[in-house]
PDB file of N, CA and C in Angstrom:
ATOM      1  N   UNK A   1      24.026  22.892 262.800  1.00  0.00           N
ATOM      2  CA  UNK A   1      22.862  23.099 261.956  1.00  0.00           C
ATOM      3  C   UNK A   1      23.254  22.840 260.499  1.00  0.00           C
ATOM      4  N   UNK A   2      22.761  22.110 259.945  1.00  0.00           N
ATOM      5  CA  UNK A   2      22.877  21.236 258.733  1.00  0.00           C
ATOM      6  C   UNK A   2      22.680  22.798 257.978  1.00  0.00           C
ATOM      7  N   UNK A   3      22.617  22.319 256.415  1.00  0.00           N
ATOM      8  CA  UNK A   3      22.084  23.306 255.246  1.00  0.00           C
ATOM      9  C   UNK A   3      21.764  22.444 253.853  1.00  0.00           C
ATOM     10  N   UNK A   4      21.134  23.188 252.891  1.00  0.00           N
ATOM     11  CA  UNK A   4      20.820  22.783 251.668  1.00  0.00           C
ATOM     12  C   UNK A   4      22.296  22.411 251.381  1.00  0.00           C
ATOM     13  N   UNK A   5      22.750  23.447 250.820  1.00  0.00           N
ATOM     14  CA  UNK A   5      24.622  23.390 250.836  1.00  0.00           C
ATOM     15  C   UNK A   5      25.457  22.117 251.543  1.00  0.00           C
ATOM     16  N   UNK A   6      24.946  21.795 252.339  1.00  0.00           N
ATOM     17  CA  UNK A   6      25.599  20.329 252.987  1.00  0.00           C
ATOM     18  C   UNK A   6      24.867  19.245 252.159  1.00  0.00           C
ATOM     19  N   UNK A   7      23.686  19.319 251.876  1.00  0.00           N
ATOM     20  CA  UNK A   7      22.615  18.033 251.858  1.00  0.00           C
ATOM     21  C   UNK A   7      23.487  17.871 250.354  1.00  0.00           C
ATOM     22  N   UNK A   8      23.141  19.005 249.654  1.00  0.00           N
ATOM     23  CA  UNK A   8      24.218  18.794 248.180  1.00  0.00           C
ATOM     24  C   UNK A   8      25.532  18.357 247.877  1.00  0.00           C
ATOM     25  N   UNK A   9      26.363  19.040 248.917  1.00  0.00           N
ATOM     26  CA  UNK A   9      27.661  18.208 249.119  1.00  0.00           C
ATOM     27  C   UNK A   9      27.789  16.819 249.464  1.00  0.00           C
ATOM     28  N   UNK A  10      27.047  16.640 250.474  1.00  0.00           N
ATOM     29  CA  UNK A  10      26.908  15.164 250.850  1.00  0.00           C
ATOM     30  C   UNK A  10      26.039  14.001 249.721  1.00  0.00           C
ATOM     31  N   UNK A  11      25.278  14.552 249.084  1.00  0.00           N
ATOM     32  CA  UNK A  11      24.768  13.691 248.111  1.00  0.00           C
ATOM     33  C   UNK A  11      25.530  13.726 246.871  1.00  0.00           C
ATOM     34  N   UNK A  12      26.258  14.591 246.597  1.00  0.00           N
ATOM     35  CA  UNK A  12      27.140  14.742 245.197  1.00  0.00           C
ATOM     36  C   UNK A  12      28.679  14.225 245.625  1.00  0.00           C
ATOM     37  N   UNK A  13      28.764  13.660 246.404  1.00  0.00           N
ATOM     38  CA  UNK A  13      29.583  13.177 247.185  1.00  0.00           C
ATOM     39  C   UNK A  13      30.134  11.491 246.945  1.00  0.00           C
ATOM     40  N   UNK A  14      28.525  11.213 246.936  1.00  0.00           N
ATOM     41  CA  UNK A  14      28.484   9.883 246.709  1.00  0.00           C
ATOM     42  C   UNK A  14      28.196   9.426 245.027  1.00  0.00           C
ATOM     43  N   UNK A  15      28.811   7.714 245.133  1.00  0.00           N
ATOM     44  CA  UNK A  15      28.902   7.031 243.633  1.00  0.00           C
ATOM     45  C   UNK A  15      27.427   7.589 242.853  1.00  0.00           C
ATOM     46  N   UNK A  16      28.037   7.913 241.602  1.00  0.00           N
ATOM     47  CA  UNK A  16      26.923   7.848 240.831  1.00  0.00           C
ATOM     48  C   UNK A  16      25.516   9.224 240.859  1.00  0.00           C
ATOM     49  N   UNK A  17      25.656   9.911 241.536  1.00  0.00           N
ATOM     50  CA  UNK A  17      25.132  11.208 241.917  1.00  0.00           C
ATOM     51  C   UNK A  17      25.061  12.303 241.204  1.00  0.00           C
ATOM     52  N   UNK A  18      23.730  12.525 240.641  1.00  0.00           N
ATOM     53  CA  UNK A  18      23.919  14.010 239.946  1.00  0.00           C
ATOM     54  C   UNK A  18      22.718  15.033 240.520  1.00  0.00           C
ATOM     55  N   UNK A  19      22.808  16.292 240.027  1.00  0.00           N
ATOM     56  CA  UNK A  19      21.960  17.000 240.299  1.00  0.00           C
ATOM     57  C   UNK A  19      20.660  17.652 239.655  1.00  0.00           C
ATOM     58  N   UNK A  20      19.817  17.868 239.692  1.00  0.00           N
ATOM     59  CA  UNK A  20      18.744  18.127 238.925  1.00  0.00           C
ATOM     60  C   UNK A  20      17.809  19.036 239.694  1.00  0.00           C
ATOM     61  N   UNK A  21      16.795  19.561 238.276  1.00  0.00           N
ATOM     62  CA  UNK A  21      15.735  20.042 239.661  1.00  0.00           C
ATOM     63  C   UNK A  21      14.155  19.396 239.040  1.00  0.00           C
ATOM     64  N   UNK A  22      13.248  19.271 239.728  1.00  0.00           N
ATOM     65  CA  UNK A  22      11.946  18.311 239.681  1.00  0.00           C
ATOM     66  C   UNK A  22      11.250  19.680 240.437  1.00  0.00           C
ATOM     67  N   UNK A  23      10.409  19.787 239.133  1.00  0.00           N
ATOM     68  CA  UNK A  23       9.336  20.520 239.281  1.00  0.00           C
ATOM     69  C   UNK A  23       9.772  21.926 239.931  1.00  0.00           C
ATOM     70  N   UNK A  24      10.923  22.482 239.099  1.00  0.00           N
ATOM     71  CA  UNK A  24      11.448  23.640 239.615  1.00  0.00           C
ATOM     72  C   UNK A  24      12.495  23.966 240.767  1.00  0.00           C
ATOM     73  N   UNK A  25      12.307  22.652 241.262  1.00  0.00           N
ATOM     74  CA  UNK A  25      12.792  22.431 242.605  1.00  0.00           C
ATOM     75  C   UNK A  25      14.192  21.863 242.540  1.00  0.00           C
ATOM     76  N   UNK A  26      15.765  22.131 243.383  1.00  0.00           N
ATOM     77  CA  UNK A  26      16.635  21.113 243.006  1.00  0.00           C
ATOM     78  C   UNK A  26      16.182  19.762 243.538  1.00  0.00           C
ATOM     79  N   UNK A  27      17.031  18.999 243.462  1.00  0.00           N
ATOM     80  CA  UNK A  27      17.086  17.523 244.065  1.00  0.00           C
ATOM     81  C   UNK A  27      18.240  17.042 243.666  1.00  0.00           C
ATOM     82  N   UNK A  28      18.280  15.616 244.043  1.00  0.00           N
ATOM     83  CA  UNK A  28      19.459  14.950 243.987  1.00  0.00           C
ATOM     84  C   UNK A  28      19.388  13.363 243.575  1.00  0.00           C
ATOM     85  N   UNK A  29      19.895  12.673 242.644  1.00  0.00           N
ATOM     86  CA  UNK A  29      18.963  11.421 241.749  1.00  0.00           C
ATOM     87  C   UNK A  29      20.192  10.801 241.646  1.00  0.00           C
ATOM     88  N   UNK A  30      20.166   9.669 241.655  1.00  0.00           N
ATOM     89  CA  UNK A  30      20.962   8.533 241.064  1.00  0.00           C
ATOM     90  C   UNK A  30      20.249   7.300 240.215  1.00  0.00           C
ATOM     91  N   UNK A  31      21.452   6.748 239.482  1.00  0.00           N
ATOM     92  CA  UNK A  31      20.222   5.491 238.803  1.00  0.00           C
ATOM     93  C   UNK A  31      19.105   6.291 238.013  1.00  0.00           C
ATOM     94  N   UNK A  32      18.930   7.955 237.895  1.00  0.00           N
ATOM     95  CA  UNK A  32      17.915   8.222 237.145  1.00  0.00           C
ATOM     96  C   UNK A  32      16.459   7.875 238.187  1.00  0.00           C
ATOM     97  N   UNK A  33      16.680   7.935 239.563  1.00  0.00           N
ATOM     98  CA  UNK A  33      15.719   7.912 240.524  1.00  0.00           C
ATOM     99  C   UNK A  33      15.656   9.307 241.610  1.00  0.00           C
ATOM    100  N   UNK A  34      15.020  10.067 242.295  1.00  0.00           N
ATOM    101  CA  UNK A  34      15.155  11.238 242.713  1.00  0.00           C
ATOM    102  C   UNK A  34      15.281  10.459 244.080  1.00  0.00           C
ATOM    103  N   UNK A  35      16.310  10.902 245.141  1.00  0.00           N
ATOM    104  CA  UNK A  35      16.558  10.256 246.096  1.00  0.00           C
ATOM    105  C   UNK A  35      16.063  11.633 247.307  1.00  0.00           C
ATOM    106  N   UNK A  36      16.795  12.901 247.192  1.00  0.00           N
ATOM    107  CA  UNK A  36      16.614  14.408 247.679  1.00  0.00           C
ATOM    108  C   UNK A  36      15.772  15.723 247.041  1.00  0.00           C
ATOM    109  N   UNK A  37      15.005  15.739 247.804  1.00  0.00           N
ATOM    110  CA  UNK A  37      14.341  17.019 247.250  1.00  0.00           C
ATOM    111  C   UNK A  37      14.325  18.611 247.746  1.00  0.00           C
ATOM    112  N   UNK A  38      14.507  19.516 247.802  1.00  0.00           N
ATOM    113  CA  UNK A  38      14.277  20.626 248.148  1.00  0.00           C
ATOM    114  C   UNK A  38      13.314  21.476 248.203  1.00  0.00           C
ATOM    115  N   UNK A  39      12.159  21.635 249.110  1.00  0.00           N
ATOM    116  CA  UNK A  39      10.713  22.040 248.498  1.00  0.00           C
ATOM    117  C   UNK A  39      10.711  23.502 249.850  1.00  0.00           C
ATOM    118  N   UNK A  40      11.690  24.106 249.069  1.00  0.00           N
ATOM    119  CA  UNK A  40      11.481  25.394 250.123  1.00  0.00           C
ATOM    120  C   UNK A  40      10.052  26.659 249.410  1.00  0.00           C
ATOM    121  N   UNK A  41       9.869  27.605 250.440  1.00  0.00           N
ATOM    122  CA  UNK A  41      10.390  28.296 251.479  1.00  0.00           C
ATOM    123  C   UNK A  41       9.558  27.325 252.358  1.00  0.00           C
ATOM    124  N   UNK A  42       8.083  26.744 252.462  1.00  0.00           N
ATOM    125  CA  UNK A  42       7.719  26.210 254.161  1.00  0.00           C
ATOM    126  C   UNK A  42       7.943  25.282 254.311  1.00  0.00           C
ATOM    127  N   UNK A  43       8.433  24.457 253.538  1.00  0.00           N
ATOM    128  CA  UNK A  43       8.776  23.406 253.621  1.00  0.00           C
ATOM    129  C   UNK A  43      10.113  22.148 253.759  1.00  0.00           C
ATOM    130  N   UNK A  44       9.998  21.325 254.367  1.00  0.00           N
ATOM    131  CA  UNK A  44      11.654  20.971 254.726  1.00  0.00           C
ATOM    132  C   UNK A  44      11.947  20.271 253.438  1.00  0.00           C
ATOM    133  N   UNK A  45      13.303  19.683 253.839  1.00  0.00           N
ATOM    134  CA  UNK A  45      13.686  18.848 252.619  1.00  0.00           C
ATOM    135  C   UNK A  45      13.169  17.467 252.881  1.00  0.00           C
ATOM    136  N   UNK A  46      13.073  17.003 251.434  1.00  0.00           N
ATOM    137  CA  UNK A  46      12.283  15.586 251.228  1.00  0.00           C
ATOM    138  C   UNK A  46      12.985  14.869 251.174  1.00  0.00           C
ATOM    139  N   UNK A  47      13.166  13.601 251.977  1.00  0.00           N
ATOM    140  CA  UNK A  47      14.289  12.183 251.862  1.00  0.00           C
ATOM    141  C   UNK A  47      13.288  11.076 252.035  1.00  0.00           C
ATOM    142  N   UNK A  48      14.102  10.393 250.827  1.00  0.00           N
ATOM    143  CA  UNK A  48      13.552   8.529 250.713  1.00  0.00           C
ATOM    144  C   UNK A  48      14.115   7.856 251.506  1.00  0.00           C
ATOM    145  N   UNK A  49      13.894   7.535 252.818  1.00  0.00           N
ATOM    146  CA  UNK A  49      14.677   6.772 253.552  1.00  0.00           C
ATOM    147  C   UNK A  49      13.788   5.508 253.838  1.00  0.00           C
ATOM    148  N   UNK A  50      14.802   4.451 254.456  1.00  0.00           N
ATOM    149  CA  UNK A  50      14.113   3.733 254.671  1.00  0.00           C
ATOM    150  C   UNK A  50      12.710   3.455 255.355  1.00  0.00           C
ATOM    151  N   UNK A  51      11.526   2.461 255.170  1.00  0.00           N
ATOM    152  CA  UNK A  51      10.634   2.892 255.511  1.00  0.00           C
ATOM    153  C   UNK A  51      10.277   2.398 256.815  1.00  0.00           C
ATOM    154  N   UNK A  52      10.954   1.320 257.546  1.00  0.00           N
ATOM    155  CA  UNK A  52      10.406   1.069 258.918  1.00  0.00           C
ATOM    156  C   UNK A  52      11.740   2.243 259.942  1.00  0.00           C
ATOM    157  N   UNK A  53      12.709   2.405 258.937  1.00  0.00           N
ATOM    158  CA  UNK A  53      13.210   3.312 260.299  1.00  0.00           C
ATOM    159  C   UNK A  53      12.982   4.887 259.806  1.00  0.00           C
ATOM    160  N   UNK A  54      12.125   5.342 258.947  1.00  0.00           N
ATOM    161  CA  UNK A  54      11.467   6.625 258.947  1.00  0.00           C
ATOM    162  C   UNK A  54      10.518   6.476 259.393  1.00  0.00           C
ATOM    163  N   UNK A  55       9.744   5.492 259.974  1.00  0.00           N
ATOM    164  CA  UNK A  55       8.378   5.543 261.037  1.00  0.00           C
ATOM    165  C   UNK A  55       8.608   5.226 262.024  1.00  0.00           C
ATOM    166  N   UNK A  56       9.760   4.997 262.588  1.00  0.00           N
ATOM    167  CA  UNK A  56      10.624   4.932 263.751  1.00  0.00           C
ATOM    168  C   UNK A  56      10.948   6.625 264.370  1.00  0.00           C
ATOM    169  N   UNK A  57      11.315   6.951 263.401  1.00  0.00           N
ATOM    170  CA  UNK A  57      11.857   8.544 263.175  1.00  0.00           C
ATOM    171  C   UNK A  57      10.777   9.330 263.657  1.00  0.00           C
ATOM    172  N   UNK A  58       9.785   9.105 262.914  1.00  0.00           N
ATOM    173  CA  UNK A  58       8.013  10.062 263.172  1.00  0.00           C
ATOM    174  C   UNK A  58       7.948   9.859 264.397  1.00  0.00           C
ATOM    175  N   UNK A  59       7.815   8.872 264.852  1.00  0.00           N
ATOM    176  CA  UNK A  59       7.586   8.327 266.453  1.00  0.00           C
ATOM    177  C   UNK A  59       8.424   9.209 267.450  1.00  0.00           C
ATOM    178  N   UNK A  60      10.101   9.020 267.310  1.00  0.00           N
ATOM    179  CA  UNK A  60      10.881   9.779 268.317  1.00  0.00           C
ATOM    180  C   UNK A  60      11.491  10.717 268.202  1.00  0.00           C
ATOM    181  N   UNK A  61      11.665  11.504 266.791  1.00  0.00           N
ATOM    182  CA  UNK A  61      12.363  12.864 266.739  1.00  0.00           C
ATOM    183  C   UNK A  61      10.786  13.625 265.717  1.00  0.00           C
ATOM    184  N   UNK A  62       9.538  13.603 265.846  1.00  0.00           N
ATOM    185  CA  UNK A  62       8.677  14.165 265.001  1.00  0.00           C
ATOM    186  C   UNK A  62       8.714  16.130 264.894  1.00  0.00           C
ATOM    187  N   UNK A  63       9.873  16.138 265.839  1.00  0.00           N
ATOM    188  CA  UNK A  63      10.161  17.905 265.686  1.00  0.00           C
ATOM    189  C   UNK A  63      10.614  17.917 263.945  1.00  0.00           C
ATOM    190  N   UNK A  64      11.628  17.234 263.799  1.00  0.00           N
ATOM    191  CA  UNK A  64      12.481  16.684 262.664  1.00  0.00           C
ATOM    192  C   UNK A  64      12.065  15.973 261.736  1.00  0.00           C
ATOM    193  N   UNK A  65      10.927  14.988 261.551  1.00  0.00           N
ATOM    194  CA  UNK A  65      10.588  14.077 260.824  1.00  0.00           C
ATOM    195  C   UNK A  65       9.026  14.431 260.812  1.00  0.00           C
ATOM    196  N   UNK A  66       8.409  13.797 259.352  1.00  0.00           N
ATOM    197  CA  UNK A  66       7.320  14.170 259.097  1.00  0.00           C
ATOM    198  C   UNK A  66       6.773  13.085 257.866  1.00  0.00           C
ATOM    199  N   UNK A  67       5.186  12.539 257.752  1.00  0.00           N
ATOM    200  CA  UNK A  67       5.484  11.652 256.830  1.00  0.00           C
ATOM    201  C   UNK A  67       4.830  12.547 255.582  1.00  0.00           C
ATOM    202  N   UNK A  68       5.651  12.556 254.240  1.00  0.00           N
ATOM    203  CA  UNK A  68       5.224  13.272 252.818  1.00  0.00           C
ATOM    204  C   UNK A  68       4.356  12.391 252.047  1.00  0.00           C
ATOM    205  N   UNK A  69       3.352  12.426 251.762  1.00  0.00           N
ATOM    206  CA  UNK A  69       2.724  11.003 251.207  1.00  0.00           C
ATOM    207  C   UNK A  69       2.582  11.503 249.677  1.00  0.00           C
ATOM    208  N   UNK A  70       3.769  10.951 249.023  1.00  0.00           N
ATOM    209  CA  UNK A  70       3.726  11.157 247.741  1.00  0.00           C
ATOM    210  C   UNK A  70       3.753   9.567 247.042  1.00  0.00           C
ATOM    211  N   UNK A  71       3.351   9.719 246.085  1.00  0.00           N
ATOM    212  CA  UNK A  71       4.479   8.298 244.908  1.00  0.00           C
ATOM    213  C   UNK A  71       3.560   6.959 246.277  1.00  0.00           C
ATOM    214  N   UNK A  72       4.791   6.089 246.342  1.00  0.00           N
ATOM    215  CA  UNK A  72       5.034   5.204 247.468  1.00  0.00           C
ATOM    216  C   UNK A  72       4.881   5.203 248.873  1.00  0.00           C
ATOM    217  N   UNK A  73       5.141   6.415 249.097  1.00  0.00           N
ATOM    218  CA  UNK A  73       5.344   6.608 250.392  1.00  0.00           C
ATOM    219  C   UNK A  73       6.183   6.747 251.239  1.00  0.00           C
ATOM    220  N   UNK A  74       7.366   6.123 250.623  1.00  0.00           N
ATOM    221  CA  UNK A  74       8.502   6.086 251.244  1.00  0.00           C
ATOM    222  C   UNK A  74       9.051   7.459 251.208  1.00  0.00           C
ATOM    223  N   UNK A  75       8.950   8.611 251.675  1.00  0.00           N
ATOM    224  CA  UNK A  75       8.931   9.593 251.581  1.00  0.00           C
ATOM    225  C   UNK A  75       8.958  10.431 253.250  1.00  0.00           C
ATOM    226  N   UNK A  76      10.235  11.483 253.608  1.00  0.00           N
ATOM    227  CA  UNK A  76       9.681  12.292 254.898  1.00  0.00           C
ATOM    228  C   UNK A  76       9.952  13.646 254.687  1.00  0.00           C
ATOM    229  N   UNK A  77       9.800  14.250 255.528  1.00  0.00           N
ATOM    230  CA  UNK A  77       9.931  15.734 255.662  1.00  0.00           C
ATOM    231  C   UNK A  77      10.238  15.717 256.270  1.00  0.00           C
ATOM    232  N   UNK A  78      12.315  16.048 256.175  1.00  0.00           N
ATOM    233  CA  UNK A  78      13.117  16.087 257.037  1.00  0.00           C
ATOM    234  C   UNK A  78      13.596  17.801 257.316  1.00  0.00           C
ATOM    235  N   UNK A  79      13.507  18.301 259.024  1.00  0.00           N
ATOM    236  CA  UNK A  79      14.064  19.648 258.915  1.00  0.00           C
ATOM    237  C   UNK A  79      15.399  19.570 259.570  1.00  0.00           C
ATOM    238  N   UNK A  80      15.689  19.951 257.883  1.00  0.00           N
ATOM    239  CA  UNK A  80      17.670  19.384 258.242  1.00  0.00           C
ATOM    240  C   UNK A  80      18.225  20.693 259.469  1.00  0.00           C
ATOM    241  N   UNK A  81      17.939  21.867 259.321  1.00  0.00           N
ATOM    242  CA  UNK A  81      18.220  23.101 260.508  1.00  0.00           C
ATOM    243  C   UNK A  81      18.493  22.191 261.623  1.00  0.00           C
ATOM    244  N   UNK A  82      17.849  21.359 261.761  1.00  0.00           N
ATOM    245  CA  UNK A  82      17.209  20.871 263.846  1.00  0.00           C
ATOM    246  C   UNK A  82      18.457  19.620 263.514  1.00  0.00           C
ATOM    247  N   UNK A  83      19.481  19.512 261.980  1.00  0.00           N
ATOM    248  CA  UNK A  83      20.405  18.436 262.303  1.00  0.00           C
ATOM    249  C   UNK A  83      21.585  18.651 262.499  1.00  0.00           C
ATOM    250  N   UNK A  84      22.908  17.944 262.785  1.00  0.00           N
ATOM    251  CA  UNK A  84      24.043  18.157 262.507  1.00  0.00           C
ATOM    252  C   UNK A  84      24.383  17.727 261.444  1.00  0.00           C
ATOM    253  N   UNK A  85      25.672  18.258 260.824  1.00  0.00           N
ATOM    254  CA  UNK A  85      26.279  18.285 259.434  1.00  0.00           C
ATOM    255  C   UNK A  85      26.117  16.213 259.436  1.00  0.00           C
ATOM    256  N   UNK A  86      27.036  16.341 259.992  1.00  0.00           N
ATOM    257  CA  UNK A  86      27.093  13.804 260.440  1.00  0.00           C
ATOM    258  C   UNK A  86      25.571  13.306 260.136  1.00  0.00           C
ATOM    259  N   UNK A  87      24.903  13.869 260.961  1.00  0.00           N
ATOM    260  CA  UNK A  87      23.658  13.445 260.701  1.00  0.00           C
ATOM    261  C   UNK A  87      22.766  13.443 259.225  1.00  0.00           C
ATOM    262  N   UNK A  88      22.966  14.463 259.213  1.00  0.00           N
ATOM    263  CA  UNK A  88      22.546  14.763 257.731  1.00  0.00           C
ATOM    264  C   UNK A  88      23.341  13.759 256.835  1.00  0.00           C
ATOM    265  N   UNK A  89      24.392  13.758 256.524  1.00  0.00           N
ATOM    266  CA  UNK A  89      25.435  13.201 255.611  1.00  0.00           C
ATOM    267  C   UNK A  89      24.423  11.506 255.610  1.00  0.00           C
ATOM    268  N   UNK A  90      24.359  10.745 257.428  1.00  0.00           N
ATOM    269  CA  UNK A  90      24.151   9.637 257.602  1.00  0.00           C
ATOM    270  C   UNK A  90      22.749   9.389 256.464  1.00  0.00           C
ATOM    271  N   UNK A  91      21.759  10.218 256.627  1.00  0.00           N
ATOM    272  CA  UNK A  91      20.652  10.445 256.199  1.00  0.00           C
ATOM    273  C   UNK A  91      20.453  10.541 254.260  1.00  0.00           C
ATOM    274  N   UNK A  92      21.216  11.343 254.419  1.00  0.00           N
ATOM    275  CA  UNK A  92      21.316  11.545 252.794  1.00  0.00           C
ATOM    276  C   UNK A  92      22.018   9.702 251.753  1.00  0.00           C
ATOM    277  N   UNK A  93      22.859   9.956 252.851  1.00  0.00           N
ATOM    278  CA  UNK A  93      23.548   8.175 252.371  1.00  0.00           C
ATOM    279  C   UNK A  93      22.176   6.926 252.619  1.00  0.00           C
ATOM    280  N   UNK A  94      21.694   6.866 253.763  1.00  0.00           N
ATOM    281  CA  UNK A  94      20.401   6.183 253.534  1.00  0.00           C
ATOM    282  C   UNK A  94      19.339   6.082 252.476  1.00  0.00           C
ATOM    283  N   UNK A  95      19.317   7.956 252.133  1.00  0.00           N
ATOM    284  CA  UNK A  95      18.098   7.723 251.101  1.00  0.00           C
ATOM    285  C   UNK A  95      18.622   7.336 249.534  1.00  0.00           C
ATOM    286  N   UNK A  96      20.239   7.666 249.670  1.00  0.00           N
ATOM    287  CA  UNK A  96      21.176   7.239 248.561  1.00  0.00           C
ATOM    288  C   UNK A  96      20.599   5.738 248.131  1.00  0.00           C
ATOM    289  N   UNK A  97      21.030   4.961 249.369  1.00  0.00           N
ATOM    290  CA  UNK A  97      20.608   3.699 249.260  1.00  0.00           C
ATOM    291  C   UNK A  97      19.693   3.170 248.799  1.00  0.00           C
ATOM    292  N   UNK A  98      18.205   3.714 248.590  1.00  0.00           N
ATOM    293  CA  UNK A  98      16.928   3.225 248.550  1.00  0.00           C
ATOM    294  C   UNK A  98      16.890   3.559 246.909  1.00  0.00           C
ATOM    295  N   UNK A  99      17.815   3.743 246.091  1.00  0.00           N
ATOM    296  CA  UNK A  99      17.408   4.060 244.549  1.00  0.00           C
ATOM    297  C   UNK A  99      18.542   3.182 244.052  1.00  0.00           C
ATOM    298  N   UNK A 100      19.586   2.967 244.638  1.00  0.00           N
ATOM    299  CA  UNK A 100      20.553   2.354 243.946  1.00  0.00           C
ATOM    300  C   UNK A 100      20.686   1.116 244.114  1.00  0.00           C
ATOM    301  N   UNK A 101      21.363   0.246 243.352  1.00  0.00           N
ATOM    302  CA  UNK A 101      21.719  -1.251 243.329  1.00  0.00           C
ATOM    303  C   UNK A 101      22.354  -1.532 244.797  1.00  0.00           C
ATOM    304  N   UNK A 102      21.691  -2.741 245.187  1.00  0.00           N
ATOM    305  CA  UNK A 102      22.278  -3.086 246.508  1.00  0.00           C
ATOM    306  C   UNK A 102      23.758  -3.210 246.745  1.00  0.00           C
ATOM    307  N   UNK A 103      24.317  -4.149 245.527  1.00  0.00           N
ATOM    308  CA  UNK A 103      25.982  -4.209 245.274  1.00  0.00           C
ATOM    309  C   UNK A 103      26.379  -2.706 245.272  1.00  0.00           C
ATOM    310  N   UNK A 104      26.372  -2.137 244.596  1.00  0.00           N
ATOM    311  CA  UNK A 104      26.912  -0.277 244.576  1.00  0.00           C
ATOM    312  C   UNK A 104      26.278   0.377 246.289  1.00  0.00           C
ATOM    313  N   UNK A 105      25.250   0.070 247.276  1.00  0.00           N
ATOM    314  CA  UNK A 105      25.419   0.432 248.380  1.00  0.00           C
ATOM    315  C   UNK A 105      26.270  -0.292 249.238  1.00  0.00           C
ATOM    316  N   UNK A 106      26.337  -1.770 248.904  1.00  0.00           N
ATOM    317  CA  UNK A 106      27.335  -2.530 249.948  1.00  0.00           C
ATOM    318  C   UNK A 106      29.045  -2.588 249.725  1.00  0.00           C
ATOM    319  N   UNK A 107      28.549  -2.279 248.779  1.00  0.00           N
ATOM    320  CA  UNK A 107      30.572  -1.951 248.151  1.00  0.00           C
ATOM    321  C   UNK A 107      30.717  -0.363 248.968  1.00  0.00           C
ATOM    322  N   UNK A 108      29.808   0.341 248.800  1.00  0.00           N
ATOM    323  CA  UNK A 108      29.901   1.966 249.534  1.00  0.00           C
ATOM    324  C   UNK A 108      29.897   1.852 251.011  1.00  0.00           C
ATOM    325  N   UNK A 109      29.449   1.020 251.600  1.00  0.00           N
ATOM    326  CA  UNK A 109      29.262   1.006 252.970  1.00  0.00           C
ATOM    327  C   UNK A 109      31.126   0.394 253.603  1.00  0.00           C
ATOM    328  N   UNK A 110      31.018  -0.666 252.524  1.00  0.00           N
ATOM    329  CA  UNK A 110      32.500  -1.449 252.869  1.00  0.00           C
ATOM    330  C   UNK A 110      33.341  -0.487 252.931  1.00  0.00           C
ATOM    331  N   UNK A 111      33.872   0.631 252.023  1.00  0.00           N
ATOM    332  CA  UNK A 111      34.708   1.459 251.742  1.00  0.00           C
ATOM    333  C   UNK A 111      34.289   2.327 253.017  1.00  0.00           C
ATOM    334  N   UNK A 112      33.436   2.788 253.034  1.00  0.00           N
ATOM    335  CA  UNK A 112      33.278   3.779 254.258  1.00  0.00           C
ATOM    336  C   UNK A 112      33.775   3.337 255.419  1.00  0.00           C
ATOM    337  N   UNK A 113      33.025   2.174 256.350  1.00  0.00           N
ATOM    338  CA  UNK A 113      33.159   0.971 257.267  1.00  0.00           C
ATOM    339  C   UNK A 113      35.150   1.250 257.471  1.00  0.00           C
ATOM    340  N   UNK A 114      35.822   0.946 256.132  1.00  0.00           N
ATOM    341  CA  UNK A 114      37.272   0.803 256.085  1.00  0.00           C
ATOM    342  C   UNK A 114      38.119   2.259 256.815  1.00  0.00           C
ATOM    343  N   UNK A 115      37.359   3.062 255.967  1.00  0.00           N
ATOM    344  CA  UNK A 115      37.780   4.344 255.778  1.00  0.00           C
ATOM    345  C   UNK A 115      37.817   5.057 257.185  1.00  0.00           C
ATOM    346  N   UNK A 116      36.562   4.790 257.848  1.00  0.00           N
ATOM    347  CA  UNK A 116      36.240   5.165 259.469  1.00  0.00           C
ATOM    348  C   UNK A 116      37.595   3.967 260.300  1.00  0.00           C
ATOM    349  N   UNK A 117      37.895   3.064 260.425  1.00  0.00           N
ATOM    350  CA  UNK A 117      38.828   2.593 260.983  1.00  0.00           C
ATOM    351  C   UNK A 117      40.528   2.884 261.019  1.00  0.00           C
ATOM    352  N   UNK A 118      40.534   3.729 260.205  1.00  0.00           N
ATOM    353  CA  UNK A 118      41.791   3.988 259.940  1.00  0.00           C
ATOM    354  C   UNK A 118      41.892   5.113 260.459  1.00  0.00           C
TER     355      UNK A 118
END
C-alpha cells in the first residue's frame, strides 16, 4: 500500500523536482508545471499521466483510476492505498514526464533502463 510519503519521495526523487502546495494543497512541479497533487481527506491523489494510457487505466483498474476534468484534461484520480510502492514510483515518473522536456525524460529513462540491468 503506497502513501503520500512515497508519492513525495518518489517525485522528489527525480531530475529537477520541487515541492509546493496549490491551493493549500501539497503537490509536486517541475519545469514550474504541477505534475502531483494531493487533494485529501475524500479525495485521491491527482496525476498527469499520459492520456491514452490513463483512459486505458479508467477502463481496467477504475477501482484505482478516475477521470479529474480539470485544465486539459489530462488529469486522474489516482487511489494510491489500492497501489504498490513500484507502482506508484512507475506512475509518478509518467506524470513526471508529461511537464518536462522530452530530452530530460529520455536521458532519465536511459539512466534508469541502465541502472535496472545491472
Amino acid at each position: 500500500m503506497a502513501t503520500f510519503a512515497d508519492l513525495k519521495r518518489a517525485g522528489l526523487a527525480l531530475p529537477g523536482v520541487e515541492f509546493h502546495r496549490h491551493l493549500g494543497q501539497p503537490a509536486l512541479r517541475a519545469n514550474k508545471k504541477m505534475f502531483a497533487l494531493w487533494w485529501p481527506p475524500d479525495r485521491a491523489t491527482i496525476l498527469k499521466l499520459e492520456r491514452h494510457h490513463q483512459t486505458m487505466l479508467f477502463d481496467v483498474r477504475p477501482n484505482v483510476f478516475a477521470p479529474c476534468k480539470v485544465g486539459t484534461g489530462i488529469w486522474s484520480y489516482v487511489n494510491i492505498a489500492k497501489l504498490d510502492r513500484a507502482e506508484l514510483m512507475a506512475f509518478v515518473a509518467e506524470a513526471w514526464t508529461q511537464v518536462v522536456p522530452k530530452k530530460l525524460s529520455r536521458a532519465y529513462a536511459a539512466r534508469v533502463s541502465v541502472s535496472q540491468t545491472r
